[in-house]
Structures are given as C-alpha cells and as structure tokens.
Protein backbone atom coordinates (compact mmCIF):
# COMPACT_ATOMS: atom_id res chain seq x y z
CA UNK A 1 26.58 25.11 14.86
CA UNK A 2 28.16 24.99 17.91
CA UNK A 3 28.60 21.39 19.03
CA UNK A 4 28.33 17.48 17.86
CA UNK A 5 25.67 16.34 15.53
CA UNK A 6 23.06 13.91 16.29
CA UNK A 7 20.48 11.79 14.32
CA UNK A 8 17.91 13.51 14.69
CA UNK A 9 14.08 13.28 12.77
CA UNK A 10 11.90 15.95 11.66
CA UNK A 11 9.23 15.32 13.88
CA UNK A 12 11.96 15.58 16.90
CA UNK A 13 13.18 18.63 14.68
CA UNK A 14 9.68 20.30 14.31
CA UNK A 15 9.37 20.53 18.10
CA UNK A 16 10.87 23.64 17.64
CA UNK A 17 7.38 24.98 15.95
CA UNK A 18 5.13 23.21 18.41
CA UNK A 19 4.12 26.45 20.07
CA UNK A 20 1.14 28.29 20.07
CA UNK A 21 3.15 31.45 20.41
CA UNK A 22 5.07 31.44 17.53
CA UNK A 23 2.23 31.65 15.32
CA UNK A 24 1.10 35.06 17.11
CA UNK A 25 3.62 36.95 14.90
CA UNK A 26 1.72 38.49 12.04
CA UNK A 27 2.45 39.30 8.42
CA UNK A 28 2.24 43.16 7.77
CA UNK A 29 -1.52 44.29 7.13
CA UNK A 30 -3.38 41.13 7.59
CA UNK A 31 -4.00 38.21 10.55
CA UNK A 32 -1.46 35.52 8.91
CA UNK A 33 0.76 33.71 10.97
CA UNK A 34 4.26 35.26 9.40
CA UNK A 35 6.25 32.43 11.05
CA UNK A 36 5.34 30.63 7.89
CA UNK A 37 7.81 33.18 5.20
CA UNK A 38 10.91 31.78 7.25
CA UNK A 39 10.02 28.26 8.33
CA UNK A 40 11.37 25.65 5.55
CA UNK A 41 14.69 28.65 5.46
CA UNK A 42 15.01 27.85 9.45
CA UNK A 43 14.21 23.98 9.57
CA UNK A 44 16.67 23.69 6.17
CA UNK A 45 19.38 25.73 7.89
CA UNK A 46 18.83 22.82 10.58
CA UNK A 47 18.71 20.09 8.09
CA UNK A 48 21.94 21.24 6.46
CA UNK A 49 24.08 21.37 9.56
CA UNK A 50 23.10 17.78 10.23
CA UNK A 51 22.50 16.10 7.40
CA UNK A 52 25.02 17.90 4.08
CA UNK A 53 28.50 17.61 4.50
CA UNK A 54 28.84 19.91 1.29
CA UNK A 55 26.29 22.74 0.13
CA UNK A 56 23.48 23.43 1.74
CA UNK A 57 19.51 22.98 1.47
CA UNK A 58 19.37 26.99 1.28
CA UNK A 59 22.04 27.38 -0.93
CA UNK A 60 20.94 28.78 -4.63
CA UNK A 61 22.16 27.04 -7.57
CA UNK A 62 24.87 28.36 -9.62
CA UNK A 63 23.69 32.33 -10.45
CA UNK A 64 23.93 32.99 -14.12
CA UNK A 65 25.99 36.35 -15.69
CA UNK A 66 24.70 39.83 -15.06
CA UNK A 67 24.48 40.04 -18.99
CA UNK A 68 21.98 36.70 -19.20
CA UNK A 69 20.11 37.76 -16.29
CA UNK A 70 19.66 41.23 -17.97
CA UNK A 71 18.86 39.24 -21.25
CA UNK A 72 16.37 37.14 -19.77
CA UNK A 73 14.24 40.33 -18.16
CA UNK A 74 14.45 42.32 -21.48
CA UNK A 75 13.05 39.27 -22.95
CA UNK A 76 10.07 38.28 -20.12
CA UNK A 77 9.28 41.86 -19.79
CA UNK A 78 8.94 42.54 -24.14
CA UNK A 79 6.71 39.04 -24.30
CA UNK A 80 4.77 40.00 -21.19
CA UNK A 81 4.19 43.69 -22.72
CA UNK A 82 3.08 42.15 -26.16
CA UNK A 83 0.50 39.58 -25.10
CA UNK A 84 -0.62 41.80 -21.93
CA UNK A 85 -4.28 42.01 -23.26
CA UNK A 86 -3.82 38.29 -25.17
CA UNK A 87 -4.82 35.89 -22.06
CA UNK A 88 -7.51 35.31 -20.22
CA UNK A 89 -6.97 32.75 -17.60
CA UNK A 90 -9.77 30.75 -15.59
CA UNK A 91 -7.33 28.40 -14.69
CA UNK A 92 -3.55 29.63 -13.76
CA UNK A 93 -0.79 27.94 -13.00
CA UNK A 94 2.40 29.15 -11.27
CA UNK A 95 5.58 27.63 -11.97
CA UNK A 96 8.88 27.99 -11.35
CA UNK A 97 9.94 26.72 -15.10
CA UNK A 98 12.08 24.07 -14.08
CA UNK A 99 9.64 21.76 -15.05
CA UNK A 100 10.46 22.36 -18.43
CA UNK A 101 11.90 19.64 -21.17
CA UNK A 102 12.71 19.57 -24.72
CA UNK A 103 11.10 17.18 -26.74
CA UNK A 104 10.46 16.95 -30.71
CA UNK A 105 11.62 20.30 -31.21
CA UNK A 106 8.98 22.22 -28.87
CA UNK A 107 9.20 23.35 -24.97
CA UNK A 108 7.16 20.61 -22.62
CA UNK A 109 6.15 21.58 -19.01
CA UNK A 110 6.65 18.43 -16.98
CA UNK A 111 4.76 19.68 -14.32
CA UNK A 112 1.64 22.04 -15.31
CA UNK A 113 1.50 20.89 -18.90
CA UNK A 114 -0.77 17.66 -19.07
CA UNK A 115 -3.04 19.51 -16.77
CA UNK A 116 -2.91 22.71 -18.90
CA UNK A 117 -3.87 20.88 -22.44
CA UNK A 118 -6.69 19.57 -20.82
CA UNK A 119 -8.36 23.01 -21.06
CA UNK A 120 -6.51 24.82 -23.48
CA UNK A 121 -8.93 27.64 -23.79
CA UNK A 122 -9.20 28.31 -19.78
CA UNK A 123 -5.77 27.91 -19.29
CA UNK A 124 -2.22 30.20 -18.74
CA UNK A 125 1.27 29.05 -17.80
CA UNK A 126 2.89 32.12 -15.50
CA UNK A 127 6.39 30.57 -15.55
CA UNK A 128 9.62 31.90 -13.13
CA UNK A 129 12.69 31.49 -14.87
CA UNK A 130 13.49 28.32 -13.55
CA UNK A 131 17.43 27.60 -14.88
CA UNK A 132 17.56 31.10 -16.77
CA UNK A 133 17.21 28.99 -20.13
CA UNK A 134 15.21 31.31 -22.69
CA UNK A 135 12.58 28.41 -23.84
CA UNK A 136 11.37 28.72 -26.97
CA UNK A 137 8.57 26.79 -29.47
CA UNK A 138 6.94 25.58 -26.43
CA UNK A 139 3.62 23.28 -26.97
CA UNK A 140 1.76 25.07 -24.64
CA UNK A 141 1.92 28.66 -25.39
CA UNK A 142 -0.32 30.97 -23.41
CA UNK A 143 2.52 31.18 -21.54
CA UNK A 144 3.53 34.54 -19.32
CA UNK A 145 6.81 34.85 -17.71
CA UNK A 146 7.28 35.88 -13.59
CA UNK A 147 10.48 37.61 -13.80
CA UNK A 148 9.38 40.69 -14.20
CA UNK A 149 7.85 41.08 -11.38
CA UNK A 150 9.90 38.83 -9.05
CA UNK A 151 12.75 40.66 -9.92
CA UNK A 152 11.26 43.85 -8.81
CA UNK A 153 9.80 42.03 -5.61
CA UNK A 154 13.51 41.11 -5.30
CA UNK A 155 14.34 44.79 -5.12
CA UNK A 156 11.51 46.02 -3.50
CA UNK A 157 12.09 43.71 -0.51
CA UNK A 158 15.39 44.87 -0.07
CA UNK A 159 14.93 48.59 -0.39
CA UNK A 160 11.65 48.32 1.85
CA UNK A 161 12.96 46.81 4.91
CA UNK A 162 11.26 49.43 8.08
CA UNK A 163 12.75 49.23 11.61
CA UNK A 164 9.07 47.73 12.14
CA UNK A 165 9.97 44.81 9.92
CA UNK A 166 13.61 44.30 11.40
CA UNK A 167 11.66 43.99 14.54
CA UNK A 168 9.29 41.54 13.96
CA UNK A 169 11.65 39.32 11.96
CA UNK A 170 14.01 39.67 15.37
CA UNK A 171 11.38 38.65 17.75
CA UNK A 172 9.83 36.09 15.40
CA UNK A 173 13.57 34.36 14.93
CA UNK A 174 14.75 34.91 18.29
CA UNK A 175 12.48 33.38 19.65
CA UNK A 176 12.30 30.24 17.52
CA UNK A 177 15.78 29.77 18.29
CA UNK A 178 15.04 30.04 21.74
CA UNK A 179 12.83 27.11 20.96
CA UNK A 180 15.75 25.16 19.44
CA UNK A 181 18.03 25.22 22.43
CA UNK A 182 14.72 24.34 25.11
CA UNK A 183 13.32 21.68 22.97
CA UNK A 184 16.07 20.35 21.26
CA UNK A 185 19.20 21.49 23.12
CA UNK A 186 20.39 22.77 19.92
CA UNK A 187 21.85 26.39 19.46
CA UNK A 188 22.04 28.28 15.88
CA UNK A 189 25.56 30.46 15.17
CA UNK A 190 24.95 33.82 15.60
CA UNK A 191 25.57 34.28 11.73
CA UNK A 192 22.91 31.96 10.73
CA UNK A 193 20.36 34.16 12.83
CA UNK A 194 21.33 37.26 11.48
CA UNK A 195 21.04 35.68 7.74
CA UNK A 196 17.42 34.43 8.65
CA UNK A 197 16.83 37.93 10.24
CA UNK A 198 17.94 39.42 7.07
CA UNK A 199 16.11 36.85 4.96
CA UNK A 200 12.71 37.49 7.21
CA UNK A 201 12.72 41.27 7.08
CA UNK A 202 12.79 41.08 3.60
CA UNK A 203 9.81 38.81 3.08
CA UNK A 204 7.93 40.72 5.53
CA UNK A 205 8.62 43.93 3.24
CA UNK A 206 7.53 41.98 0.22
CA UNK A 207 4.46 40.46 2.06
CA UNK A 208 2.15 43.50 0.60
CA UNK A 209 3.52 44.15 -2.17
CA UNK A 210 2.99 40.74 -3.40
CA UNK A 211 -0.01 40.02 -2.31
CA UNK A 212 -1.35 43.56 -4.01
CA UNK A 213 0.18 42.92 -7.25
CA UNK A 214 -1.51 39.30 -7.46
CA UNK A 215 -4.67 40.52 -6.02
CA UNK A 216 -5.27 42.67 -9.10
CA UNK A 217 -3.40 40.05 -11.22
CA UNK A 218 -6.02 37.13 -10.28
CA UNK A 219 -8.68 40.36 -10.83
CA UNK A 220 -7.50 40.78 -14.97
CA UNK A 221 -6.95 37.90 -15.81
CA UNK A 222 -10.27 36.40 -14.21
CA UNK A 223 -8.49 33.31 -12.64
CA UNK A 224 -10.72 30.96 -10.54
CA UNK A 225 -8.80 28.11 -9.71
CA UNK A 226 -4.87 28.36 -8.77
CA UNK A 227 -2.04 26.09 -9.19
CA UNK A 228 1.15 26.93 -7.39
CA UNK A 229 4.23 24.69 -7.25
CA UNK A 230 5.50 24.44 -3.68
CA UNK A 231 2.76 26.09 -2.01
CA UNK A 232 2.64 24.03 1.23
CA UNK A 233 6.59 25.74 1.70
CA UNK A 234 5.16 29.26 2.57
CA UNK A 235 8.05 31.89 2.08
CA UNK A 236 6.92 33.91 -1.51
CA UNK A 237 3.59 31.31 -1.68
CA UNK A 238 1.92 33.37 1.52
CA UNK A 239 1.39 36.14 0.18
CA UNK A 240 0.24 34.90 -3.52
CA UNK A 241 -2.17 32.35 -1.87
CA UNK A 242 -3.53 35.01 0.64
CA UNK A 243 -3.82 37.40 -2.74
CA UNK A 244 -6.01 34.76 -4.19
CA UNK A 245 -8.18 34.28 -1.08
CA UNK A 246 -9.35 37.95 -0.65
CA UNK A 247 -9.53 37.49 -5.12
CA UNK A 248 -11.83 34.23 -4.30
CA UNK A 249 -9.52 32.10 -5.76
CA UNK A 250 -9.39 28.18 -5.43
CA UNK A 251 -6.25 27.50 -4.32
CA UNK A 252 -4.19 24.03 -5.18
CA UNK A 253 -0.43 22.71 -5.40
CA UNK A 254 0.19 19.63 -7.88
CA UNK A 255 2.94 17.16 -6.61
CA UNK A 256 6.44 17.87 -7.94
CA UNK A 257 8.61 15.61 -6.00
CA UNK A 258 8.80 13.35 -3.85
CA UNK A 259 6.70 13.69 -0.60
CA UNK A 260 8.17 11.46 2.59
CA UNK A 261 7.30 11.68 6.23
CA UNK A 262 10.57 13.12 6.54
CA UNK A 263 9.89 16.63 4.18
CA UNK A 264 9.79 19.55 6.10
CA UNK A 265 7.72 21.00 3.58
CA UNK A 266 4.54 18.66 3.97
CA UNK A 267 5.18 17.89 7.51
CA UNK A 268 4.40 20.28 10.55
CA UNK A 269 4.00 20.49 14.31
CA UNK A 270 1.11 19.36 15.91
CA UNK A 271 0.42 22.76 16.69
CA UNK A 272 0.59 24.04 13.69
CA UNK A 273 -1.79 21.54 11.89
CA UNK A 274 -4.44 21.95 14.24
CA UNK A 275 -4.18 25.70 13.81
CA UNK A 276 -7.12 27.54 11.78
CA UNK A 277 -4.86 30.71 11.29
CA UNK A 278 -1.65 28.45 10.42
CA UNK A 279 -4.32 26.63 7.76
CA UNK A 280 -4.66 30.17 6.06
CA UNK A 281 -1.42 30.20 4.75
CA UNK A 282 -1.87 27.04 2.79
CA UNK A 283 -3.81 25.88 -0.57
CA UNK A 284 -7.17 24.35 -0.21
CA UNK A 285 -6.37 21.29 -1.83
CA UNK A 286 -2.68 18.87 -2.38
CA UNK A 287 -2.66 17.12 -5.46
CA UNK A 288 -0.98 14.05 -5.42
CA UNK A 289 0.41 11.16 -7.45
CA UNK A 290 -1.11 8.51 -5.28
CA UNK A 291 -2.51 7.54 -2.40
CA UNK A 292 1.02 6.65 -0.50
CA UNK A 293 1.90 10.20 -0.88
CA UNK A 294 -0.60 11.24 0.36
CA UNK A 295 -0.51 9.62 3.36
CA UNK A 296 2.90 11.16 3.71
CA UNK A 297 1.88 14.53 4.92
CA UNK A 298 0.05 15.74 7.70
CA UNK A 299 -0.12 18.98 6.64
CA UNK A 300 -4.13 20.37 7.27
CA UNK A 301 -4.98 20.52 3.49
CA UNK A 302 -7.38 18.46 1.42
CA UNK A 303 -5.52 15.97 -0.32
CA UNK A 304 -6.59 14.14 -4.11
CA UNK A 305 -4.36 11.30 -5.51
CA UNK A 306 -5.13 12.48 -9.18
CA UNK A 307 -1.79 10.57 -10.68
CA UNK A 308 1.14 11.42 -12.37
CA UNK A 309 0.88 13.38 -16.19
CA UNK A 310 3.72 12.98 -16.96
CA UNK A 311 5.14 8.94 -15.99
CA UNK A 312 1.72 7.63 -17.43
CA UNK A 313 2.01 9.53 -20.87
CA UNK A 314 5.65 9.31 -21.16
CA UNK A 315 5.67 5.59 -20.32
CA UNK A 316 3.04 5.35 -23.69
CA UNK A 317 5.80 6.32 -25.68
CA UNK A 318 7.91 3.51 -24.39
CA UNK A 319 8.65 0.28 -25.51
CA UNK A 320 10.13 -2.50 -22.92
CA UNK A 321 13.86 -2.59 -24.00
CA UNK A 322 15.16 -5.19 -25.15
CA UNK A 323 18.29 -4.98 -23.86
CA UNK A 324 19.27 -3.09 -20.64
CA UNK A 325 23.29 -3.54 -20.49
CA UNK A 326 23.05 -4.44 -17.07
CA UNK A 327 23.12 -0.71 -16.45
CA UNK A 328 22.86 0.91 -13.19
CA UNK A 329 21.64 4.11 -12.74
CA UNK A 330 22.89 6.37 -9.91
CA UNK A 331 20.43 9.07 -9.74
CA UNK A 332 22.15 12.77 -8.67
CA UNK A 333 20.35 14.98 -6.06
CA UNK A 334 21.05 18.53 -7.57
CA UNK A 335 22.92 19.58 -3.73
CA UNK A 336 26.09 17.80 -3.10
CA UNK A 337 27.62 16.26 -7.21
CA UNK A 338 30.77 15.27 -5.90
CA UNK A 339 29.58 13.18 -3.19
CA UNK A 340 27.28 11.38 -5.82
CA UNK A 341 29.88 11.11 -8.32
CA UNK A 342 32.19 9.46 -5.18
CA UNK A 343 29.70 6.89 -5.17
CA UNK A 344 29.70 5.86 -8.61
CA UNK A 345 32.83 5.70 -8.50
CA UNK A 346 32.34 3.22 -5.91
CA UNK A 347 29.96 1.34 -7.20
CA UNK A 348 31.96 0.66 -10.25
CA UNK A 349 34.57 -0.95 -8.40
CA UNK A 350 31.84 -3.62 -6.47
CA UNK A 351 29.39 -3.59 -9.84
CA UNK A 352 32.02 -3.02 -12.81
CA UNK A 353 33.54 -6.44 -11.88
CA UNK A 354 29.97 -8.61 -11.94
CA UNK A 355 29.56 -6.83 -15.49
CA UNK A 356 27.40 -3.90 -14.85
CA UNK A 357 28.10 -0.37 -16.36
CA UNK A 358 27.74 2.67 -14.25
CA UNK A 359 25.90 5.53 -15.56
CA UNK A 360 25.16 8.81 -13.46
CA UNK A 361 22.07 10.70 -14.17
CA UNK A 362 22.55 14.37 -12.88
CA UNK A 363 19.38 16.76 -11.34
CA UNK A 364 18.46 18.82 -13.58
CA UNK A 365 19.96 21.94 -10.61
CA UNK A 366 23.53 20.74 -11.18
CA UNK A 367 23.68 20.18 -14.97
CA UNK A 368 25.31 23.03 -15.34
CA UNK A 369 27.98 22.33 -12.55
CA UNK A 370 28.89 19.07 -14.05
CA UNK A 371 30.49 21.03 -16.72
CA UNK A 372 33.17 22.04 -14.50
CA UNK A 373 33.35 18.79 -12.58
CA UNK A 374 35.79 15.70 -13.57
CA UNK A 375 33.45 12.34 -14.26
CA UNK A 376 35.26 9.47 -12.38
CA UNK A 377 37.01 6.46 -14.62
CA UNK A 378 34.31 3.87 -15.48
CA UNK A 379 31.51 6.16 -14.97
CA UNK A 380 29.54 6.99 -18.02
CA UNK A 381 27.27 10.50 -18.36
CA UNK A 382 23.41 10.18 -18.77
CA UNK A 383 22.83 12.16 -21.60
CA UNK A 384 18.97 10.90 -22.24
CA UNK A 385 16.25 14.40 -21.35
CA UNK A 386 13.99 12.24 -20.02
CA UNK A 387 14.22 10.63 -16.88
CA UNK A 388 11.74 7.13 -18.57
CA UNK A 389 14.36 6.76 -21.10
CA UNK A 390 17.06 6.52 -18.48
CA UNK A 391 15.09 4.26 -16.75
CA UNK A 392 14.04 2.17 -19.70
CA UNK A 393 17.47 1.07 -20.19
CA UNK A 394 18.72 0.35 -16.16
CA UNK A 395 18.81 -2.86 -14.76
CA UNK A 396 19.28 -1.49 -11.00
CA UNK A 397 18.29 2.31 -9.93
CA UNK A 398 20.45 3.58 -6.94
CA UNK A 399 20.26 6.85 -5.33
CA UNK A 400 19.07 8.51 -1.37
CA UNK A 401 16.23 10.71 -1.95
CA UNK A 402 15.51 10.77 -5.93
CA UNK A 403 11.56 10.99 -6.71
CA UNK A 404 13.67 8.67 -9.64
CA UNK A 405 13.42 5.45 -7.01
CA UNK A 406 9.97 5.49 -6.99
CA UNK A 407 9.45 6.58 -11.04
CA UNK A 408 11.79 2.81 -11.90
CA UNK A 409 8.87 0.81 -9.59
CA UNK A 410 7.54 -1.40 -11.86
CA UNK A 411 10.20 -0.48 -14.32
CA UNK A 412 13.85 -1.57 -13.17
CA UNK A 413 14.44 -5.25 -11.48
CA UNK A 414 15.87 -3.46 -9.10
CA UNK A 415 15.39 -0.11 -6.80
CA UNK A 416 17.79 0.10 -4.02
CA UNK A 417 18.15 3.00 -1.51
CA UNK A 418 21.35 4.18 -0.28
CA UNK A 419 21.23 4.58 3.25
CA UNK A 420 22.29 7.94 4.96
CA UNK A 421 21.65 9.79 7.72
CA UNK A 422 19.36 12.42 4.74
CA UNK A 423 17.52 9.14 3.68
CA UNK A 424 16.99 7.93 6.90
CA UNK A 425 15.79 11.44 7.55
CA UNK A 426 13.56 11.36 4.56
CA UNK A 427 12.05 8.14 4.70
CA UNK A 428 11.90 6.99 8.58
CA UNK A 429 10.28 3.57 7.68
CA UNK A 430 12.80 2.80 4.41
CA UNK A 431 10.71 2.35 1.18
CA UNK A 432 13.27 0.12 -0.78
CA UNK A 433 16.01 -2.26 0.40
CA UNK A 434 19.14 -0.26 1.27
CA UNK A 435 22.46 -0.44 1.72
CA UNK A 436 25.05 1.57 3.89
CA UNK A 437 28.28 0.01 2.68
CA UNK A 438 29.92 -1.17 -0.60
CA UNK A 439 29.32 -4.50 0.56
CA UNK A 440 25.50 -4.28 1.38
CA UNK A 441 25.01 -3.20 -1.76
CA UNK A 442 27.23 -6.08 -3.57
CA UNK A 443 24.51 -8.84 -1.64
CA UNK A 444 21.58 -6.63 -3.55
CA UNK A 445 23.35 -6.71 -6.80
CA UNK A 446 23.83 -10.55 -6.91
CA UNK A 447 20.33 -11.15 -6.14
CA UNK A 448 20.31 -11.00 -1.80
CA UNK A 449 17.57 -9.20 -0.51
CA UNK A 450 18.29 -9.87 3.23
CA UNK A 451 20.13 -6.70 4.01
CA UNK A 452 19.55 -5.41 7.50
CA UNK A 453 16.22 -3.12 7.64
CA UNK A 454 15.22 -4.40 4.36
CA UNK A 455 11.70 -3.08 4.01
CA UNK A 456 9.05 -6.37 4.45
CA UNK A 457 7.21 -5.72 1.37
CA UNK A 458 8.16 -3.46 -1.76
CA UNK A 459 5.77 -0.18 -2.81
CA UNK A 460 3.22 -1.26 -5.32
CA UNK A 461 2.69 0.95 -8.58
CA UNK A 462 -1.06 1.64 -8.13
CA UNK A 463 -0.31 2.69 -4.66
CA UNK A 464 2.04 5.56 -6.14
CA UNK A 465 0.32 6.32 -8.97
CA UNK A 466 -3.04 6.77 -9.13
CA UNK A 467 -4.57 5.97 -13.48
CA UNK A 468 -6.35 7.78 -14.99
CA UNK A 469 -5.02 11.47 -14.18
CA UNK A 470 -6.61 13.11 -16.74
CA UNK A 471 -10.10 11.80 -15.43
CA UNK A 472 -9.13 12.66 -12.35
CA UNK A 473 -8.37 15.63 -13.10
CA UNK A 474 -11.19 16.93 -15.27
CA UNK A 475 -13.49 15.75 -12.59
CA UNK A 476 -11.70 18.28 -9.82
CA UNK A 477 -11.96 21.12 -12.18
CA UNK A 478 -15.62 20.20 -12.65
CA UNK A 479 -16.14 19.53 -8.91
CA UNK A 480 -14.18 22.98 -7.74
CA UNK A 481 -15.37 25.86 -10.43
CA UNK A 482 -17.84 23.92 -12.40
CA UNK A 483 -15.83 24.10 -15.95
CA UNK A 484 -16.74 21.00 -18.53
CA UNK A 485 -13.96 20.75 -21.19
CA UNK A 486 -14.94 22.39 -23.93
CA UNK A 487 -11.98 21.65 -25.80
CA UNK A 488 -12.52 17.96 -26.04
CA UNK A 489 -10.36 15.13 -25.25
CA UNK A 490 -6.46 15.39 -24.98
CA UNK A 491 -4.99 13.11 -27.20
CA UNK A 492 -1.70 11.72 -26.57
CA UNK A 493 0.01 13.54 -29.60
CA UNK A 494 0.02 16.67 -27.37
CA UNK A 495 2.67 15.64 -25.67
C-alpha cells in the first residue's frame, strides 16, 4: 500500500471488477471467466490493507509439523484406499472439515451433517482436513477424506506453472490493478502483485487437473446433486463446479457463515452478475438460513432459505438457564486474537464493575494460537464446544462480525455490535446496536439503547432462520433429482 487509508465499502471496492473486459480472460481448456480463481485473494488483499491492523484475510492459519501433516496423508490416503469401492454417493458433499465438533463421544459435522442423515443411504461426506485434527468415531461415517488429492493438486500446481500460465495470470492481474488505481485511485505494492501473480499461475495450472480428476470422481461415485462449502468464492470451487457441470451435476453451497452486504464472497459487480459466462462459475442454487440472508447477496444464483441444522437441533437439547452470571460473551474472529483479547480486557474494566464476568469465546481458526497467547486479568476462557451452550449461559453477546451475534437473537437479552471500520464494512446498514467506545457500550450495558446509529428495529428470529430445515430440505432434494427418503425420518437422537 502506498498511501493513507480510507473508509471505503465493497460496492465502492468492487468497482474494480465492473468491467466487461476482465471477464475475457479464460481458464485453460474451457470458456470460464478465470478472473474468478483470484478474485476474493485480490479484493481480501484490499480488505486487509484497510480494514486488519494485524494478520491478514489471506493469511493461513497456523501450519501444523511436517511429521502431522505427513501423518494425516498416510492416514486419508490408507482410509481412502480401503473403502475405495465402499461408497456410492447420489448426494456428495464437499467440506473443508472444519465444521466438525465433538459431541457424546462421536465426530459431528456442523455443517453437512443434518443434511447428510437425512439420506443416509444416498449420501458421502468428502471432508478436507480442516484443522489437521485426525477425527475419529464420527456419527456420520461414509466419510472420504480430500487430502489426498489436494495435496497433490498442491504440488501439481506448483510444478505445472507454463510461461502460458505466467502470462495470463500477468495480464489478468495487471490489469485489475490497473482498475484499482482508475476506479478507485488506489495502487497495490509491487509485492502484493507478484504474490497474486504467483498465486494465479498456480490455479490456472491446477484448473485441469482438477476439474479432470472430479469429472471422473462425480462419474464413480454416481453423484447427482453437489454440495460445496464456499462455492460462490471461486478459487479451487471453479474448477470442481465446472467438473460437475460437464458430469451433469446439480450444483449447491449450504450457508456456513454469516452472509452481509458487505462479503466479498456473495457480493459482485454489476457486471459480473449480469454476466451469463461469470454465472458459470457459480452453483445453481445458495442455501440459506433465512430469508434476511438471502437478501444479502446479489450474487446471480438461485437462492432457498431452508434454515439452520444445526441452531434448531442443538437448541432442542437446551434448557433456558436458570442462571446466566450476568456473563458477557466476547465472541473471537479467528484473524486478529490479540486485538479481541484487548477488548475484553476492556470491557472488564466498564462491565467487571456493574457485576458482569467477562468470558472470551475463541474461533475455532485460533484455538490453537491461544495456547501461546497470555489471557488478560479478569477475563475467563470459554471452554464449552458448542457455541448454544456458550450462549445459553450469556447475558450480553459482544463481538464485530461473529455469525455468533445473530445465533444469541432470541437467546441473550442482549446482542451488541462493536463498531469498526470491518463491521461497518460488513454490515453497511448495522444489524444490532453498536458501540465504538468504552463508554457507548457502558449506556448498552445499563439498559440505554439510544446509542448513535442504533439500528430502528432489532432482526427477528424467523427472519434468520427459516423452521423446519429438514422439510425444507427433503423437499429440494425431491424437487432437484427426484430422491424420496427412503431411510425414513431423522430423529433427533442422530445428533
């Protein structure tokens, strides 16, 4: 970066993609707009200069030892090679295993699980390694693992890298940053260009690969409909979603987070969601929790509110506590820990005083990290593995971007958004009231809801989550490949 920040939005931000040209570059051996491998890298790289004052939206979460990594692949690649002629799968689902939870002794999927037990017998779990934690017992378990292979597409993308890709990834950055300094007077570092060059290249070498690999995957294992987590993001989704195109594959991506108008990954140029080639590189269908996500996105996909699996089941398992311990929950966002832990620290100074304890729930990205890290006096460690226990027991929820704010609606007396310059990014009409200083939030505490900017009227539950998902869901299955349960009903003992 090479001068002052300034608050900008993503839609000003996405004027950078609002050009027909950009979406001329193609992917190697096929008509797809490549632009689409690089874009949530390029708009992050953005994002982070602007927005993080520590880490990065780009930057990978703490890499595990060459011996666990090595211990993980011996392991994928033995269980892979054992059930290789075990699963048939109508109905796949691609996950990047950090959806996964421990819970009575077994392996849950937060994510892909509910859906999967609904058709047990027409259904496979093809899991990344998510946190490189060997899962075991799990309760769903036609389960096959992705490392394997992504670790070979790893390799294969870096060995495979042709002048003709170094090239294209050139022109296709090049001239998006070209874009940044017309439309948004805004110039990259010559380093960050050469790591998206670098990063580009190598996803442009992969492109075939991938997409013949999961081609004749989709083929064996006789897959008709598609789940894939992220898929609206592009990068290592293109090619998998194109695979399952030419395969005739229905494509879908279930909600996994929160979706605002300020998410580069659900929100695009104008361009580029009136484009019929850019609408190639995405799923047929968005499932979301409810209708006010939906309406979050404009990206050119069909969208379903089909609910949330796992808040409606987990919150049958819940009683309403009886005591809370005037607890407030500061909700981590797996990027920058110290910054969080800074303001529990703070808020245990205003809060500690009017009785409240001050509990800090990490992501599950920076668990690890927290090992390492010092927890500030008068700030207490939530240990609970489920984020509805946590919330069970709060009194106030605070945090800037946490899918956790809208999970304690309906749950927690009070939800209260700290305002930043990343929420304010994320959420350009604010969702809960907020607070910007110590004192703001001290007004909220004791019961004022007159903070400046305060929204006029609070979310409402059935407007986030939609009842009934398992309905819901059933009925799209039905509706997209025709499949009637044959298993019978899901009962809640299966998760």
């Amino acid at each position: 970066m090479t001068q002052e920040k300034q608050n900008y939005t993503l839609q000003q931000l996405l004027a950078l993609e609002d050009d027909e040209a950009l979406l001329q570059f193609s992917c190697p051996g096929s008509t797809l707009p490549a632009w689409p491998l690089i874009r949530t890298h390029f708009i992050r790289t953005l994002m982070s200069d602007l927005l993080y004052t520590s880490g990065g939206l780009n930057a990978a979460p703490g890499k595990p030892s060459l011996l666990q990594m090595a211990s993980y692949l011996a392991r994928s690649q033995y269980h892979n090679w054992i059930n290789r002629h075990a699963f048939s799968a109508e109905i796949c689902f691609f996950t990047t295993g950090l959806g996964n939870f421990s819970k009575d002794q077994k392996t849950h999927e937060r994510l892909a699980g509910y859906f999967a037990s609904s058709y047990p017998e027409q259904s496979m779990l093809y899991q990344a390694q998510g946190d490189w934690t060997w899962w075991q017992n799990h309760h769903f378990s036609t389960i096959l693992h992705a490392t394997p292979f992504n670790t070979y597409l790893h390799l294969m993308g870096r060995l495979r890298v042709t002048a003709t890709n170094w090239k294209l990834a050139n022109a296709i950055i090049e001239h998006a940053s070209r874009n940044t300094v017309s439309r948004l007077g805004y110039q990259l570092a010559s380093g960050q260009k050469d790591t998206l060059k670098t990063a580009l290249s190598r996803q442009l070498a992969a492109f075939p690969i991938s997409a013949n690999y999961h081609a004749n995957w989709f083929s064996r294992h006789n897959t008709r409909l598609l789940f894939l987590e992220a898929a609206c993001y592009g990068a290592r989704s293109l090619p998998i979603l194109h695979a399952a195109r030419m395969a005739g594959v229905t494509t879908a991506e279930h909600q996994h987070g929160a979706i605002s108008k300020g998410h580069d990954g659900y929100n695009v140029a104008p361009t580029l969601a009136a484009s019929p080639s850019f609408r190639q590189t995405l799923p047929d269908y968005l499932l979301t929790y409810g209708n006010w996500w939906s309406q979050q996105s404009n990206m050119p996909v069909a969208k379903l509110a089909i609910g949330n699996p796992h808040l409606a089941e987990s919150l049958k398992r819940f009683m309403p506590a009886s005591c809370r311990n005037n607890r407030v929950l500061v909700l981590g966002d797996g990027i920058e820990t110290q910054l969080y832990l800074d303001l529990a620290a703070r808020v245990h100074t205003i809060a500690g005083k009017h009785g409240y304890n001050i509990v800090f729930r990490p992501h599950p990205l920076e668990k690890e990290r927290l090992k390492t890290v010092p927890i500030p006096a008068g700030v207490a460690l939530d240990s609970n593995g489920d984020i509805y226990a946590s919330l069970q027991q709060a009194t106030v929820v605070i945090s800037e971007l946490s899918t956790g704010l809208f999970e304690a609606v309906g749950l927690v007396d009070k939800v209260i958004l700290w305002k930043t310059d990343k929420s304010r990014f994320a959420y350009p009409e604010l969702p809960f009231p907020a607070f910007s200083t110590m004192q703001e939030l001290e007004m909220l505490l004791l019961g004022g809801d007159a903070v400046s900017e305060s929204p006029p009227s609070a979310i409402q539950a059935h407007e986030l989550w939609q009842p009934n998902w398992e309905e819901n869901y059933r009925n799209f299955v039905e509706k997209t490949i025709g499949i009637n349960n044959k298993a019978g009903e899901m009962n809640g003992s299966h998760h």
